[in-house]
PDB file of N, CA and C in Angstrom:
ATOM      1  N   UNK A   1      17.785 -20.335  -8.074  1.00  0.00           N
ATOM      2  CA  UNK A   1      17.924 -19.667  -6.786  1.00  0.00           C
ATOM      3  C   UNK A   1      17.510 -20.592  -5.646  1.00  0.00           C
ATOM      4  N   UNK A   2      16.291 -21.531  -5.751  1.00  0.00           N
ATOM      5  CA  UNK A   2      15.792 -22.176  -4.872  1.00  0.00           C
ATOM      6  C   UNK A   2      17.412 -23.215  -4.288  1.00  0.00           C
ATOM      7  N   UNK A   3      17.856 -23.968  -5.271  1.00  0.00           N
ATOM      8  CA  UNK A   3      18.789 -25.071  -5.117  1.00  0.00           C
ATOM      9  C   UNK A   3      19.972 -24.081  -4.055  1.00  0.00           C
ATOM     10  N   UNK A   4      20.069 -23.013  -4.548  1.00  0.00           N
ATOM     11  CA  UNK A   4      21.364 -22.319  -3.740  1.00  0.00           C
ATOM     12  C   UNK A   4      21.165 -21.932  -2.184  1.00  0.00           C
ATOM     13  N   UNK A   5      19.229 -21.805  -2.017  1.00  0.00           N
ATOM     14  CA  UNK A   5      19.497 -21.361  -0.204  1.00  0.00           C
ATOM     15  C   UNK A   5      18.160 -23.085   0.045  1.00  0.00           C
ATOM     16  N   UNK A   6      18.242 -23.473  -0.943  1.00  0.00           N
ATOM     17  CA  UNK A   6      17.773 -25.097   0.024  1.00  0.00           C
ATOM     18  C   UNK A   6      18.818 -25.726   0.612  1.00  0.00           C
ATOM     19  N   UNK A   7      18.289 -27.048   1.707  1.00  0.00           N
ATOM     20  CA  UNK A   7      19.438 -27.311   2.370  1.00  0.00           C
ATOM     21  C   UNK A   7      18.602 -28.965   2.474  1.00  0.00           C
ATOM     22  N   UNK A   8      19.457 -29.764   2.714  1.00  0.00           N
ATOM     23  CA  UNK A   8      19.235 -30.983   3.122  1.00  0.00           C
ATOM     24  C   UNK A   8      18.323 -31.500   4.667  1.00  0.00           C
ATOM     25  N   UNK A   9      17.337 -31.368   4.685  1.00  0.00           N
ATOM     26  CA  UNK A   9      16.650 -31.616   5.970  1.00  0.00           C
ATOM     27  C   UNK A   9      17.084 -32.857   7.069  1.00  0.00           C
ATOM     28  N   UNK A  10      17.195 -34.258   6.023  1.00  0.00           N
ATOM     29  CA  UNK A  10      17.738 -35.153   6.797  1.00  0.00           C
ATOM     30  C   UNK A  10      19.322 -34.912   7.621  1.00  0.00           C
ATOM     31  N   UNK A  11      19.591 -33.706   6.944  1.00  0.00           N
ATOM     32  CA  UNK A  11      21.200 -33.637   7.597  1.00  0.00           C
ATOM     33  C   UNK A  11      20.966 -32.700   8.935  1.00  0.00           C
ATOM     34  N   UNK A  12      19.832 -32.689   9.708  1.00  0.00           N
ATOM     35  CA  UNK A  12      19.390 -31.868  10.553  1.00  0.00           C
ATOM     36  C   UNK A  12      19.952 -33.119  11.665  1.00  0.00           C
ATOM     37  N   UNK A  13      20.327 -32.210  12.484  1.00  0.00           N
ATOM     38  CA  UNK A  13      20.699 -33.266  13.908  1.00  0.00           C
ATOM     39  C   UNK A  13      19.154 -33.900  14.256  1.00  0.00           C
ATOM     40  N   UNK A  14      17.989 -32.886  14.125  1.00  0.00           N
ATOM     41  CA  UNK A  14      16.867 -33.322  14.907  1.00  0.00           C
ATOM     42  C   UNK A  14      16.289 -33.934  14.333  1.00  0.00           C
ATOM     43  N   UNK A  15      16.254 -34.268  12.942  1.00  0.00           N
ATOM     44  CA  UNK A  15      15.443 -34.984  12.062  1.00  0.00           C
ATOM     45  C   UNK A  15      16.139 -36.602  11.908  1.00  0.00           C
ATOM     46  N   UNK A  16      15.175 -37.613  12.091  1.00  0.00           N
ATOM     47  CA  UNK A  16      15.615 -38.958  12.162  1.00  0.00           C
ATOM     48  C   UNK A  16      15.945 -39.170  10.540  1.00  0.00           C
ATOM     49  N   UNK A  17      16.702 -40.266  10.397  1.00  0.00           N
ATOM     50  CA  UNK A  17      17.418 -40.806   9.727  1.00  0.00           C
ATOM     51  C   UNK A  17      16.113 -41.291   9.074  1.00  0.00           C
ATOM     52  N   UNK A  18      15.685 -41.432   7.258  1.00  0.00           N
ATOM     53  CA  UNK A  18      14.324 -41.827   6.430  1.00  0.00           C
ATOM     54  C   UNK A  18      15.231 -42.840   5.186  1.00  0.00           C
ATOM     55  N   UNK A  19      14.801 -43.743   5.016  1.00  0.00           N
ATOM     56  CA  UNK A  19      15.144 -44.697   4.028  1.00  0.00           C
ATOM     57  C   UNK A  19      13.747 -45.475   3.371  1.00  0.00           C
ATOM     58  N   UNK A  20      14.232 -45.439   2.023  1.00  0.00           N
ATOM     59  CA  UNK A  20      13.358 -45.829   1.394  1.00  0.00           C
ATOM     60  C   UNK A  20      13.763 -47.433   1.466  1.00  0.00           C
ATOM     61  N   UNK A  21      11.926 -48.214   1.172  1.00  0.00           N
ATOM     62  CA  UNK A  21      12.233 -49.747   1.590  1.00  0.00           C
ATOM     63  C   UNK A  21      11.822 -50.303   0.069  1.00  0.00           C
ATOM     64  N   UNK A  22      12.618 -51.539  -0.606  1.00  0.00           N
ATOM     65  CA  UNK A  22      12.126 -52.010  -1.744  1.00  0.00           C
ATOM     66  C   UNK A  22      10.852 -52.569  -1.430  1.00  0.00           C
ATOM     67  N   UNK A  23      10.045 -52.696  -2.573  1.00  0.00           N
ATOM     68  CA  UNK A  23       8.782 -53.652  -2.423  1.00  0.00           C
ATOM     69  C   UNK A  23       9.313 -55.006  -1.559  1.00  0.00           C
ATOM     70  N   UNK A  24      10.125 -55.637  -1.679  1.00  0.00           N
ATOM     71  CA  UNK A  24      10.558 -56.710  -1.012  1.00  0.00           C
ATOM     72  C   UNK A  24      10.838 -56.441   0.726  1.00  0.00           C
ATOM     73  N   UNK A  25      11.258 -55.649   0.894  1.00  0.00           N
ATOM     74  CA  UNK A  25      11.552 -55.469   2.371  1.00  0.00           C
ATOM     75  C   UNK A  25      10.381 -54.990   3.096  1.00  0.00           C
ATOM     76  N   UNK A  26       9.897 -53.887   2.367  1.00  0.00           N
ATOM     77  CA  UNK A  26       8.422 -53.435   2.707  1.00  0.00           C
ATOM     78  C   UNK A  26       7.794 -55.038   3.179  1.00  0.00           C
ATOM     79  N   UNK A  27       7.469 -55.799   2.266  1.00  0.00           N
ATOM     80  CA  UNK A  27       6.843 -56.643   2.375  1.00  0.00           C
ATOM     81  C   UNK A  27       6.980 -57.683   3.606  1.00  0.00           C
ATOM     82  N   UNK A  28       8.496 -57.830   3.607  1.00  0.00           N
ATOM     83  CA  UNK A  28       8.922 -58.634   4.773  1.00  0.00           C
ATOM     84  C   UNK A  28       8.846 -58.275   6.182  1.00  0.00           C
ATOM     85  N   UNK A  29       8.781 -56.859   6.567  1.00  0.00           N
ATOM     86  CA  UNK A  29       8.599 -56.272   7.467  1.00  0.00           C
ATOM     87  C   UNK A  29       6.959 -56.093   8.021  1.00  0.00           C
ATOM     88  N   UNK A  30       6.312 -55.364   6.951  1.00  0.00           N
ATOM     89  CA  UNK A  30       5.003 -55.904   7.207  1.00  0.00           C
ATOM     90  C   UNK A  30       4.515 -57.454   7.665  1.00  0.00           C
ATOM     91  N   UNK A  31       5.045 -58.299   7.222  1.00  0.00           N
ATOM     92  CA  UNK A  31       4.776 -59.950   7.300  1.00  0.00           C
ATOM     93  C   UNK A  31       4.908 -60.056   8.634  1.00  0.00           C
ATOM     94  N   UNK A  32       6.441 -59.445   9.486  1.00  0.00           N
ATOM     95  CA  UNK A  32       6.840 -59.705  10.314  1.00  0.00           C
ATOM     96  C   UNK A  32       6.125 -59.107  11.817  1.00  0.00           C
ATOM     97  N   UNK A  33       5.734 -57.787  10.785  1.00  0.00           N
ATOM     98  CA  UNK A  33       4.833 -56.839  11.976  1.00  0.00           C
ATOM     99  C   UNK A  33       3.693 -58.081  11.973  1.00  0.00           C
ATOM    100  N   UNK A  34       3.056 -58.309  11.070  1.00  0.00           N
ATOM    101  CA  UNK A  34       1.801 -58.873  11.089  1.00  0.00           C
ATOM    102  C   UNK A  34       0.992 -57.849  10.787  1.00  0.00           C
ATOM    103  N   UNK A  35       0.812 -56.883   9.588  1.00  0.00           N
ATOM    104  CA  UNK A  35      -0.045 -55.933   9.242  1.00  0.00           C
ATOM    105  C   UNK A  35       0.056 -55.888   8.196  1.00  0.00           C
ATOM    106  N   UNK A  36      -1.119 -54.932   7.524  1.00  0.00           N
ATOM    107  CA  UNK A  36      -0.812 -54.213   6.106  1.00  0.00           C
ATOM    108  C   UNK A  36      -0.501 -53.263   5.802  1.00  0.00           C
ATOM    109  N   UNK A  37      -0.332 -52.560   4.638  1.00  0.00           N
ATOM    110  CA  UNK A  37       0.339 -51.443   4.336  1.00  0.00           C
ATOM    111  C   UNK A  37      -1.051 -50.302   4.668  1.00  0.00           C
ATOM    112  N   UNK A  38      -2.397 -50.608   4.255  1.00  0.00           N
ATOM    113  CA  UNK A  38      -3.225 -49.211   5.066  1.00  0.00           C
ATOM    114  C   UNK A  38      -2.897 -49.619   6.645  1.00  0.00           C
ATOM    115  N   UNK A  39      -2.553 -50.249   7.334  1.00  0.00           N
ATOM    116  CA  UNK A  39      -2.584 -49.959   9.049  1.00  0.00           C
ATOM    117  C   UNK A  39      -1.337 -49.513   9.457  1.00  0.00           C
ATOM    118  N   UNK A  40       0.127 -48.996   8.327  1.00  0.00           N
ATOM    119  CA  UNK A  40       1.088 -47.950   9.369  1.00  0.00           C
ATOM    120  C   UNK A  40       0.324 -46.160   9.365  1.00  0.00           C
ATOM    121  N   UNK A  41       0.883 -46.100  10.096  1.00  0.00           N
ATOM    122  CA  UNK A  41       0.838 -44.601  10.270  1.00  0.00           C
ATOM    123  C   UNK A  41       1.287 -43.649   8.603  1.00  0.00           C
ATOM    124  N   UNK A  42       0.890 -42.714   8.362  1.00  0.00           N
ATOM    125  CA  UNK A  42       0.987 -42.071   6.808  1.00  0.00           C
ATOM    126  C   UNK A  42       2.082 -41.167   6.930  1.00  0.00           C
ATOM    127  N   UNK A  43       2.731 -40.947   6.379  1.00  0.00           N
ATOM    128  CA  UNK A  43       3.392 -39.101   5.334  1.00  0.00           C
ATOM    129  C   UNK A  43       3.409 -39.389   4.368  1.00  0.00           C
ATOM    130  N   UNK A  44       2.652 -37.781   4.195  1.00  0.00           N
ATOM    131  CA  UNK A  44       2.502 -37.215   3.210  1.00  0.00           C
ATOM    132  C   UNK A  44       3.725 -36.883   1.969  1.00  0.00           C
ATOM    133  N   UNK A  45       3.558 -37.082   0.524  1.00  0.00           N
ATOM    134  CA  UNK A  45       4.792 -37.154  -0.397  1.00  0.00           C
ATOM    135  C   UNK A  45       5.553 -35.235  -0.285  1.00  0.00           C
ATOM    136  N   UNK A  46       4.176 -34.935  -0.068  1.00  0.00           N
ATOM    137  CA  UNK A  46       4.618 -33.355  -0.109  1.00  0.00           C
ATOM    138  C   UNK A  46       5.905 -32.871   1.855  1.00  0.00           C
ATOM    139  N   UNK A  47       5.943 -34.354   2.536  1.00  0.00           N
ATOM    140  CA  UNK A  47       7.110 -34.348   3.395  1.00  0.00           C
ATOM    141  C   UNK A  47       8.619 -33.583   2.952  1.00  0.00           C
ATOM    142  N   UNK A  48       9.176 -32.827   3.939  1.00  0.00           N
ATOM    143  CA  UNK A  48      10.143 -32.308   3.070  1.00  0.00           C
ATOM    144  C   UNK A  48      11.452 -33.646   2.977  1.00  0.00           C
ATOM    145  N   UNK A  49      11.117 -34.625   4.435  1.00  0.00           N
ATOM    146  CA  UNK A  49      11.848 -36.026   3.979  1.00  0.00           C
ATOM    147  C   UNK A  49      11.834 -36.481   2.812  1.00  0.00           C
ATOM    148  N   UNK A  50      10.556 -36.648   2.449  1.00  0.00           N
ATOM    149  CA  UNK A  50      10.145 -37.350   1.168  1.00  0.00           C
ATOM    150  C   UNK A  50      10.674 -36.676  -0.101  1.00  0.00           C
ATOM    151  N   UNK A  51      10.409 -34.916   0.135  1.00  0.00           N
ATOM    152  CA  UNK A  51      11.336 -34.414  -1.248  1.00  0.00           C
ATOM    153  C   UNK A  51      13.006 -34.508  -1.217  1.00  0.00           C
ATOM    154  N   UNK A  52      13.221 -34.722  -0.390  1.00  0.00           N
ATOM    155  CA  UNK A  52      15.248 -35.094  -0.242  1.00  0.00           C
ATOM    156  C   UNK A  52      15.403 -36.363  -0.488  1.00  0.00           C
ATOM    157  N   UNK A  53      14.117 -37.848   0.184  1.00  0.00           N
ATOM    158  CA  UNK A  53      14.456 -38.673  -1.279  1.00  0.00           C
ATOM    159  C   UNK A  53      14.443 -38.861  -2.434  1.00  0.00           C
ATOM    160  N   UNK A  54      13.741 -38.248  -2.777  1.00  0.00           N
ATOM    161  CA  UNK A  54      13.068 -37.935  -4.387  1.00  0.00           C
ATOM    162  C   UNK A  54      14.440 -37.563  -5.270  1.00  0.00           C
ATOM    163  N   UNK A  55      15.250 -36.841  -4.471  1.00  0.00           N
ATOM    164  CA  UNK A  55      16.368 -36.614  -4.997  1.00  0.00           C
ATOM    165  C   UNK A  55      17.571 -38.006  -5.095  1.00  0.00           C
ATOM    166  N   UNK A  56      17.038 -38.677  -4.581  1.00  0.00           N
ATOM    167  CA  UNK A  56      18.529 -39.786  -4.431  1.00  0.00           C
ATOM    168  C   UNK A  56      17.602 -40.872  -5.207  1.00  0.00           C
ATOM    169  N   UNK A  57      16.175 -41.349  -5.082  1.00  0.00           N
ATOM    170  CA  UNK A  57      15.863 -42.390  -5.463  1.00  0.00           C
ATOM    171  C   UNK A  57      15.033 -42.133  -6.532  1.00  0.00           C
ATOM    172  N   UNK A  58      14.357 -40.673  -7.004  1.00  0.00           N
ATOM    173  CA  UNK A  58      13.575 -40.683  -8.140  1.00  0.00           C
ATOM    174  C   UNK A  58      12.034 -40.402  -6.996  1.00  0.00           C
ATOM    175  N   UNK A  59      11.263 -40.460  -8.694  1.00  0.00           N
ATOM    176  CA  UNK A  59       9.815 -39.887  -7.953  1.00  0.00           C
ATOM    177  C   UNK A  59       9.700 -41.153  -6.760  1.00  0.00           C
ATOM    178  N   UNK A  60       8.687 -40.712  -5.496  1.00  0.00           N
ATOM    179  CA  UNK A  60       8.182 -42.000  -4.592  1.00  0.00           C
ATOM    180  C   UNK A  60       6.507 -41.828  -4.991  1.00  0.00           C
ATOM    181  N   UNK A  61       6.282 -43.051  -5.326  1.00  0.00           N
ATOM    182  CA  UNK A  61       4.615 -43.105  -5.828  1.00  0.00           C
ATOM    183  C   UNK A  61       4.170 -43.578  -4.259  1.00  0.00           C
ATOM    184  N   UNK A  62       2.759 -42.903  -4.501  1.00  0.00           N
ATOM    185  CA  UNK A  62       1.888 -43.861  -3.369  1.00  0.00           C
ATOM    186  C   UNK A  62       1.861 -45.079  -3.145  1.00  0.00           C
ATOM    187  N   UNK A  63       2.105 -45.271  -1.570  1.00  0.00           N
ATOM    188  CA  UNK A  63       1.660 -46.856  -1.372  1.00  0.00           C
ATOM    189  C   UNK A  63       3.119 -47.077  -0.904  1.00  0.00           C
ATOM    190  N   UNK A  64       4.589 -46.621  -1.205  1.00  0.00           N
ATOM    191  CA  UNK A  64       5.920 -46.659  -0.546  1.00  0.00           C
ATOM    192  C   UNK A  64       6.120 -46.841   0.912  1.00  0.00           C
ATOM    193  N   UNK A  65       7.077 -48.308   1.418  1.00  0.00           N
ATOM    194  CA  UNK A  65       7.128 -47.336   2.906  1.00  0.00           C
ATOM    195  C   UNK A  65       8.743 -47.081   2.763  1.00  0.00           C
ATOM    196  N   UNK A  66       8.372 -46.122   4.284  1.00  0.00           N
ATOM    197  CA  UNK A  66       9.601 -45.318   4.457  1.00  0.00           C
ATOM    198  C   UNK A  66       9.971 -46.214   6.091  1.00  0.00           C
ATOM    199  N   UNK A  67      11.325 -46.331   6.039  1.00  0.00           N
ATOM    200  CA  UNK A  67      11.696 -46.725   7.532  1.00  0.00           C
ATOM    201  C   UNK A  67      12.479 -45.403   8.024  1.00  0.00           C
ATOM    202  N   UNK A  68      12.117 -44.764   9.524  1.00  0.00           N
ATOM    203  CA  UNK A  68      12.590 -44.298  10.117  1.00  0.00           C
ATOM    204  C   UNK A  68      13.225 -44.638  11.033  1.00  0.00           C
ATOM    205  N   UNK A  69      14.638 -44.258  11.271  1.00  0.00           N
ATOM    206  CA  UNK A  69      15.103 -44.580  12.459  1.00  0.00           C
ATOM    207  C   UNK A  69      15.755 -43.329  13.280  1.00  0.00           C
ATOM    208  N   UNK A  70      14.942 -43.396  14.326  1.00  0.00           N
ATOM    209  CA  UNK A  70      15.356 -42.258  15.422  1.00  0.00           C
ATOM    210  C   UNK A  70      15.999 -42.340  16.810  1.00  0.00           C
ATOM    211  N   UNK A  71      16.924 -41.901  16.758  1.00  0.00           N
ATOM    212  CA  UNK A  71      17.964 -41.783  18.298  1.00  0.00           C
ATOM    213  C   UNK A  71      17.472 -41.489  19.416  1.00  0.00           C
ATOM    214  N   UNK A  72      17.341 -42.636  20.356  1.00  0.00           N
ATOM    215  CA  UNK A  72      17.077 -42.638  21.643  1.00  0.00           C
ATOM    216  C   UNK A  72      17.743 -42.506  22.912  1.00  0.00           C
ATOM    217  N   UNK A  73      17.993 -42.091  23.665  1.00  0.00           N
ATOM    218  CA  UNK A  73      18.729 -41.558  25.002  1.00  0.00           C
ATOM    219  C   UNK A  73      18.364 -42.988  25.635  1.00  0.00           C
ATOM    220  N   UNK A  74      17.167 -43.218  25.390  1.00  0.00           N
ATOM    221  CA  UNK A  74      17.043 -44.870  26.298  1.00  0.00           C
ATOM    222  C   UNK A  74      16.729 -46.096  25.517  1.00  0.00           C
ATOM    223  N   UNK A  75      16.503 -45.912  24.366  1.00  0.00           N
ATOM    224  CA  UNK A  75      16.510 -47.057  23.513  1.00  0.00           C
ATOM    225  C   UNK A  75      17.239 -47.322  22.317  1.00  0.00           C
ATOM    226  N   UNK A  76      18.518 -46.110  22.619  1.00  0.00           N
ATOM    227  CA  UNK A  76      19.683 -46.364  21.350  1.00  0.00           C
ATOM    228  C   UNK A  76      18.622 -45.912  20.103  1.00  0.00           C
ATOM    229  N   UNK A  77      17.835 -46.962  19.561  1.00  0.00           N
ATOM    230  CA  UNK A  77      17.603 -46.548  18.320  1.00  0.00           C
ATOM    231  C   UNK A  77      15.809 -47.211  18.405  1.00  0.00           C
ATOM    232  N   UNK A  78      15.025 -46.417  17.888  1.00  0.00           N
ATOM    233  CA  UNK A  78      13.790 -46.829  17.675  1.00  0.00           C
ATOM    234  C   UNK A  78      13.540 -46.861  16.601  1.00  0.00           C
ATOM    235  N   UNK A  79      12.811 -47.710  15.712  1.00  0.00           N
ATOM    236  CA  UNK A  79      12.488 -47.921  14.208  1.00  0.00           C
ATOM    237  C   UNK A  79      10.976 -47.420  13.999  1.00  0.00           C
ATOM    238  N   UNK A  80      10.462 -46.613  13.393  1.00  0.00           N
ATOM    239  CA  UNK A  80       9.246 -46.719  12.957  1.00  0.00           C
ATOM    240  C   UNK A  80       9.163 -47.035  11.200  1.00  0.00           C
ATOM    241  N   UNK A  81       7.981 -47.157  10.655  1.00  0.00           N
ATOM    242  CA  UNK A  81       7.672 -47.110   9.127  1.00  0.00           C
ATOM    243  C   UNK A  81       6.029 -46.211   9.167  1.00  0.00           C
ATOM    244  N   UNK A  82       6.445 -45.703   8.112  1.00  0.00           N
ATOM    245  CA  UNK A  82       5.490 -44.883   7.355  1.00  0.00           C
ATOM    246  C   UNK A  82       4.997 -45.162   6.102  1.00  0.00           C
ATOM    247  N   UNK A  83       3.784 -44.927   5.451  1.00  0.00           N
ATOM    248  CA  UNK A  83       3.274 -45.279   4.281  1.00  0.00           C
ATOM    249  C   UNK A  83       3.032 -43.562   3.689  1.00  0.00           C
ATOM    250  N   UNK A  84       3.873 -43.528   2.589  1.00  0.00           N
ATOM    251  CA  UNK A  84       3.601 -42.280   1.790  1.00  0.00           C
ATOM    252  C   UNK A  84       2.221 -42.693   0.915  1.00  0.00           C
ATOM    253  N   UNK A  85       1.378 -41.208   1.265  1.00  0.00           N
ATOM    254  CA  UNK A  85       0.218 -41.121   0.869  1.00  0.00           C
ATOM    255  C   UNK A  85       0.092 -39.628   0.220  1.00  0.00           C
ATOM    256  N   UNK A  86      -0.504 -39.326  -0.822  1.00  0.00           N
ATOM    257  CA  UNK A  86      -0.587 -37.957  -1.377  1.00  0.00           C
ATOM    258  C   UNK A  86      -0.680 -36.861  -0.851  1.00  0.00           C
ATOM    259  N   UNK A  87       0.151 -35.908  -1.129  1.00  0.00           N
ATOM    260  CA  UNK A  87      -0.366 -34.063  -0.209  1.00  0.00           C
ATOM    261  C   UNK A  87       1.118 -33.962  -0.329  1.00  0.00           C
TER     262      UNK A  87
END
C-alpha cells in the first residue's frame, strides 16, 4: 500500500536536484573546497532525499556526500554538498 500513494520527492518542482558523489569525486571536491568531510553541513539518512536515493543507488552508509543543485532566479544554479549522517 505504502509504494502505491508514495511519490518521488525529488520530482517536486521545489525540491533541488540530490546526487550521490563517488568516493572519488567526494574527494576531489573536498580537495578543491579545501575542507573535510566533518566541516560540510549534515542530512540526515532518514532525509526523504536520501530515501529516493536509496532506491536508485542502494543503501547510503554514513560519511556519503550528496551534491545539491538548486535553481536560482539570480545565480542560474547554486551547488551545495551535504554529508549524510544517521537519523
Amino acid at each position: 500500500m505504502a509504494a502505491e500513494t508514495s511519490f518521488n520527492v525529488l520530482r517536486h518542482v521545489l525540491v533541488p536536484e540530490h546526487h550521490l558523489l563517488s568516493q572519488e569525486e567526494a574527494d576531489a571536491v573536498l580537495g578543491e573546497m579545501g575542507i573535510t568531510r566533518g566541516q560540510l553541513p549534515k542530512i540526515r539518512k532518514s532525509d526523504p532525499g536520501i530515501k529516493v536515493l536509496e532506491t536508485i543507488h542502494g543503501p547510503i552508509d554514513e560519511g556519503r556526500v550528496i551534491k545539491i543543485v538548486r535553481k536560482s532566479e539570480t545565480a542560474q544554479e547554486f551547488v551545495v554538498y551535504r554529508l549524510v549522517t544517521r537519523g
